[in-house]
Structures are given as C-alpha cells and as structure tokens.
Protein backbone atom coordinates (compact mmCIF):
# COMPACT_ATOMS: atom_id res chain seq x y z
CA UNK A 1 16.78 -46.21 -20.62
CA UNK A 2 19.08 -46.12 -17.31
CA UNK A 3 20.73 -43.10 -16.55
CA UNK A 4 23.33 -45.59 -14.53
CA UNK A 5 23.69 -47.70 -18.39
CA UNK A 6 27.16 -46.03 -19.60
CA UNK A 7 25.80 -46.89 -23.20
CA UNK A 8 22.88 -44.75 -22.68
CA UNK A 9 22.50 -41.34 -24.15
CA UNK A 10 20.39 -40.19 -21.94
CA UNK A 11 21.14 -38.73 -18.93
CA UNK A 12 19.10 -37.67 -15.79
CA UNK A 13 18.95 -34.12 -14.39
CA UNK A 14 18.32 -33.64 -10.62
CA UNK A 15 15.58 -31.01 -10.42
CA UNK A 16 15.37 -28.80 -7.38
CA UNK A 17 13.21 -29.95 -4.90
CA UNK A 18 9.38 -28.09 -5.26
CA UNK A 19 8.75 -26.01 -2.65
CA UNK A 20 5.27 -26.20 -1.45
CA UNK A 21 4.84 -23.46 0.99
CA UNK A 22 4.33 -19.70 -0.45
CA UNK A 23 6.67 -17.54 0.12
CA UNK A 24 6.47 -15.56 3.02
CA UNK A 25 5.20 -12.44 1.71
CA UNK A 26 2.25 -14.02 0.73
CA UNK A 27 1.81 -15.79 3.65
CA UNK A 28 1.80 -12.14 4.89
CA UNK A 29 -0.94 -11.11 2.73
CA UNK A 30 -2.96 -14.60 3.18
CA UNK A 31 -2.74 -13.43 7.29
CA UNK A 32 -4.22 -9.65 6.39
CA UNK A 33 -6.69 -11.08 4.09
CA UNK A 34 -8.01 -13.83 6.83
CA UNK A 35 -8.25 -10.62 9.35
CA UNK A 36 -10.33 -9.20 7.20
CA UNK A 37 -12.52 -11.89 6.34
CA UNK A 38 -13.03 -12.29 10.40
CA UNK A 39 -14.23 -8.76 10.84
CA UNK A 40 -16.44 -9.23 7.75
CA UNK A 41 -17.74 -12.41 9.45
CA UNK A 42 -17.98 -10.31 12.91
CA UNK A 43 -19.53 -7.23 11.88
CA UNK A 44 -22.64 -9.88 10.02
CA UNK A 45 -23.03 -11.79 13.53
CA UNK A 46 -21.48 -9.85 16.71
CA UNK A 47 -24.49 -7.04 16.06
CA UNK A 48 -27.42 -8.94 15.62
CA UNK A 49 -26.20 -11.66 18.55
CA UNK A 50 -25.43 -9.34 20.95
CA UNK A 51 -28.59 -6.70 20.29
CA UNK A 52 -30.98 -8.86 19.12
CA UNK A 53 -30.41 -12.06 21.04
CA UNK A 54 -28.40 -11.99 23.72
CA UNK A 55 -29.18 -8.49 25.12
CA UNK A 56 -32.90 -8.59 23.09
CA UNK A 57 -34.89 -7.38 26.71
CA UNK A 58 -32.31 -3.99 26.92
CA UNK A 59 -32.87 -3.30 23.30
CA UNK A 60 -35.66 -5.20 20.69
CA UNK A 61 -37.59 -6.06 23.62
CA UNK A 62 -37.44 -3.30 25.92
CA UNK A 63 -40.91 -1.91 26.79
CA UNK A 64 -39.79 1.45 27.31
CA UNK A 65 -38.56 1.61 23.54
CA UNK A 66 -40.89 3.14 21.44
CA UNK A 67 -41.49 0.81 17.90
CA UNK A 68 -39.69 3.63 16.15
CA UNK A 69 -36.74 3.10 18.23
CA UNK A 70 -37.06 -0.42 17.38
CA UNK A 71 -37.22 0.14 13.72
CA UNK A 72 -33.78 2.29 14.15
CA UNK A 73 -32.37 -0.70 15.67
CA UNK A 74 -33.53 -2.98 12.90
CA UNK A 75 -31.95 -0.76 10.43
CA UNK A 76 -28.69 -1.52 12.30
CA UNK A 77 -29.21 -4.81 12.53
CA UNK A 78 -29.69 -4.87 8.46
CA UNK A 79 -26.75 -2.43 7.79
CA UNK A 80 -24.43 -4.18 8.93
CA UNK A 81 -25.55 -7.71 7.87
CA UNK A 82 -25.52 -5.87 4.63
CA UNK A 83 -22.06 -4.61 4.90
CA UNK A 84 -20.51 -7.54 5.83
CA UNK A 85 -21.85 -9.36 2.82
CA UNK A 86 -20.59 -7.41 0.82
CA UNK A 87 -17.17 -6.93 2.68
CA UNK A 88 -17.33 -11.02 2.24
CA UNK A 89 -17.99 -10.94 -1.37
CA UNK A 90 -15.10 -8.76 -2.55
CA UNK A 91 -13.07 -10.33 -0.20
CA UNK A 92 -13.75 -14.27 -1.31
CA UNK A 93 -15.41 -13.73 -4.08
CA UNK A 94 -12.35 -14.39 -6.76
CA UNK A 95 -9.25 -15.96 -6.12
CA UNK A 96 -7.43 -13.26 -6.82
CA UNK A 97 -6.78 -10.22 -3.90
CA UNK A 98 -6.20 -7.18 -6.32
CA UNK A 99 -6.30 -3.80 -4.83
CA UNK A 100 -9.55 -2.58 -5.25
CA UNK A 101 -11.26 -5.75 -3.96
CA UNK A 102 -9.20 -5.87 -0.70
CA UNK A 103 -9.52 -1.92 -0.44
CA UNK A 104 -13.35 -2.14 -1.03
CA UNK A 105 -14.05 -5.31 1.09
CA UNK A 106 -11.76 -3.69 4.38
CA UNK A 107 -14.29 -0.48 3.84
CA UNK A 108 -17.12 -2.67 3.74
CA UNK A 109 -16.04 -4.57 6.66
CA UNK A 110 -15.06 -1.40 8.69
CA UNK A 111 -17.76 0.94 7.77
CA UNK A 112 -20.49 -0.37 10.56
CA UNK A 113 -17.40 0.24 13.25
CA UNK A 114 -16.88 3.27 12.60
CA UNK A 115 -20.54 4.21 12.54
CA UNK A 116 -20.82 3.02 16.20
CA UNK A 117 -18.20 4.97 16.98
CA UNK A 118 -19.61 8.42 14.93
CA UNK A 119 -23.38 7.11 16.26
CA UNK A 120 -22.16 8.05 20.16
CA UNK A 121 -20.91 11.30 18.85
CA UNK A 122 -24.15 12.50 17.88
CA UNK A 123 -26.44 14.51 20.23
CA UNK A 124 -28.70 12.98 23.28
CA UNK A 125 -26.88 9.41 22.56
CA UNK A 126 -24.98 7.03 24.74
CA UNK A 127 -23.21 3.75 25.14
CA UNK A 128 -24.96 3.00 28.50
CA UNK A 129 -28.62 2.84 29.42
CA UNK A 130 -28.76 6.24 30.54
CA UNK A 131 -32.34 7.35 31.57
CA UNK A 132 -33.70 3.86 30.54
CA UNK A 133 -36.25 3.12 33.00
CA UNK A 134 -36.42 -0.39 32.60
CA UNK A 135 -32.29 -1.03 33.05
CA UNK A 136 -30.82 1.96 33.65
CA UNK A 137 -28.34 1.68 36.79
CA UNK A 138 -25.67 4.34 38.12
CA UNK A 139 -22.89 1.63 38.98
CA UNK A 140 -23.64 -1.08 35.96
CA UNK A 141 -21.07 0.46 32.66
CA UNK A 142 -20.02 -2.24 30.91
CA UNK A 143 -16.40 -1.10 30.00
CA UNK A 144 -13.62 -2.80 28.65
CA UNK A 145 -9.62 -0.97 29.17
CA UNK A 146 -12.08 2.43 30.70
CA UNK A 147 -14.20 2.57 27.19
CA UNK A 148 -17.68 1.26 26.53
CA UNK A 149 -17.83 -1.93 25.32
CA UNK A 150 -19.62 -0.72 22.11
CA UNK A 151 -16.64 1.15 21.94
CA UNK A 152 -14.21 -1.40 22.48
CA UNK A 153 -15.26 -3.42 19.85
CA UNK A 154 -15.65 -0.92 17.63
CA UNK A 155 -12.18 0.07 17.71
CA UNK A 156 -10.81 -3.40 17.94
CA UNK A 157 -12.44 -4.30 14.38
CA UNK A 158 -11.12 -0.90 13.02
CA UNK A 159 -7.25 -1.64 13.97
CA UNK A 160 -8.01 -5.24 12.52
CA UNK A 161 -9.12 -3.80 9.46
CA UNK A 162 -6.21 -1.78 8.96
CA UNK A 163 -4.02 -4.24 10.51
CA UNK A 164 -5.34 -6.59 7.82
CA UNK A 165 -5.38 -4.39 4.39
CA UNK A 166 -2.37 -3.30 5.03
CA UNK A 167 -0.76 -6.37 5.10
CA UNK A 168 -2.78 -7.85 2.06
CA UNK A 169 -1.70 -4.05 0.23
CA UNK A 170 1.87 -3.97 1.53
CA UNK A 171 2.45 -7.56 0.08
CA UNK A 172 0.85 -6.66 -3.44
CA UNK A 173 3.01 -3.32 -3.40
CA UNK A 174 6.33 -5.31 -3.37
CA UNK A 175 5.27 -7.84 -5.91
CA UNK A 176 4.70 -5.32 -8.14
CA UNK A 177 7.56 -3.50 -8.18
C-alpha cells in the first residue's frame, strides 16, 4: 500500500534518524578503558624488551651479575608478563566493563609500576649502574624530565592507569545514577 494513495489506510511514520555513534560518555569510558589496555600491553612487553633484549649485556648478560641476580631479574621479567595478562583478561575478557573488572584489571596493570618505583626505595638499590664494573660510568644517567628513566616510565604508566579507570569508573558512576 502507498502512503501517497489517499484511499489507503495506512499511513507512514517518519522515524528518527539512528544514531550510530555512542554517546559521549561512553566514548569517555571506551578512551579510559583503551589506556588501560595499553599499559596492560606495556607492562607484558616494555620490561622484557628493554631488560632482556635491548639492554640484555647491562642486565641478563652482564658478567659481573651473579646467576642469582639473574634469577631476580627473571622473576621480574615473569611478574610482570604475569600481571599484564591478567590486567588484559579482566580488561577484554567480557564485553561488558563493570566495576570490579576495570578496578581489578587497572591494579593488575599498575602493580609492576609501582613495584619499580617501591624496588629503588629499598636498601643498597639504584636506577643507574652504580658500582657495576662492567658499565658503570659517573657522567652516563639516563634521565628523562631529572628522574631515572626506570622512573619515568614507571610513573607515566601509573598516571595512565588512573587517568584511564577513572574515566572508565566516572562514566559507569553517571549511568547508574
């Protein structure tokens, strides 16, 4: 039947037009969620590519290190492969971001940070070769803005992380209420 047909009983109905982007508030929480994935992502590869590959004759392959220094390392290296996993799998592992998962998956991907930063709090450690035999040199302190690049990082993934949940927590608050 023709909605133009004047005989016809039916009529046609304009229907709004669909709109196919989110709304912005969970675009919001789609951006905090994606920051967290990255430092998920980061804290599996940025570790174990920088200390184990790239810089593998300062630290895996040093000869001054003694194995059991080695083995300390290796536990790092496993930590926080582990940790991002799982920081990955609440994260992306369901569809849906509810609170826990985000909460648990930012921890996840944030715990390894802040253990590099607690790690050059303890006693007789440091960011820099200090005393290494093999590569330890007054003048060469890798430093990014005046703080170790260890450092740095570490701190960088930590604001991300909280950058990040609390946009994906913010967002879930206010469609809630």
């Amino acid at each position: 039947m023709n909605s133009e047909d004047p005989m016809s009983d039916h009529t046609t109905t304009e229907r709004a037009p669909v709109r196919s982007d989110p709304p912005r508030g969970t675009q919001v929480s789609h951006v905090g969620r994606v920051l967290l994935v990255v430092v998920g992502i980061a804290t599996i590869v940025v570790p174990v590519l920088l200390d184990g590959v790239i810089l593998a004759s300062r630290h895996m392959n040093n000869p001054a290190w003694l194995p059991h220094a080695k083995l300390h390392t290796a536990m790092g290296f496993f930590a926080a492969i582990g940790l991002g996993v799982g920081a990955l799998i609440c994260l992306l592992g369901r569809p849906v971001t509810d609170r826990f998962s985000m909460a648990t998956g930012a921890y996840l991907a944030g715990a390894f940070w802040i253990a590099v930063l607690a790690a050059g709090c303890w006693p007789g450690t440091s960011y820099f070769f200090v005393d290494d035999p093999v590569y330890s040199h007054p003048l060469y302190r890798p430093e990014f803005l005046g703080m170790p690049d260890n450092v740095a990082t570490a701190v960088l993934m930590i604001v991300l992380v909280v950058i990040g949940l609390t946009l994906v927590l913010r967002r879930q608050k206010t469609s809630t209420d």
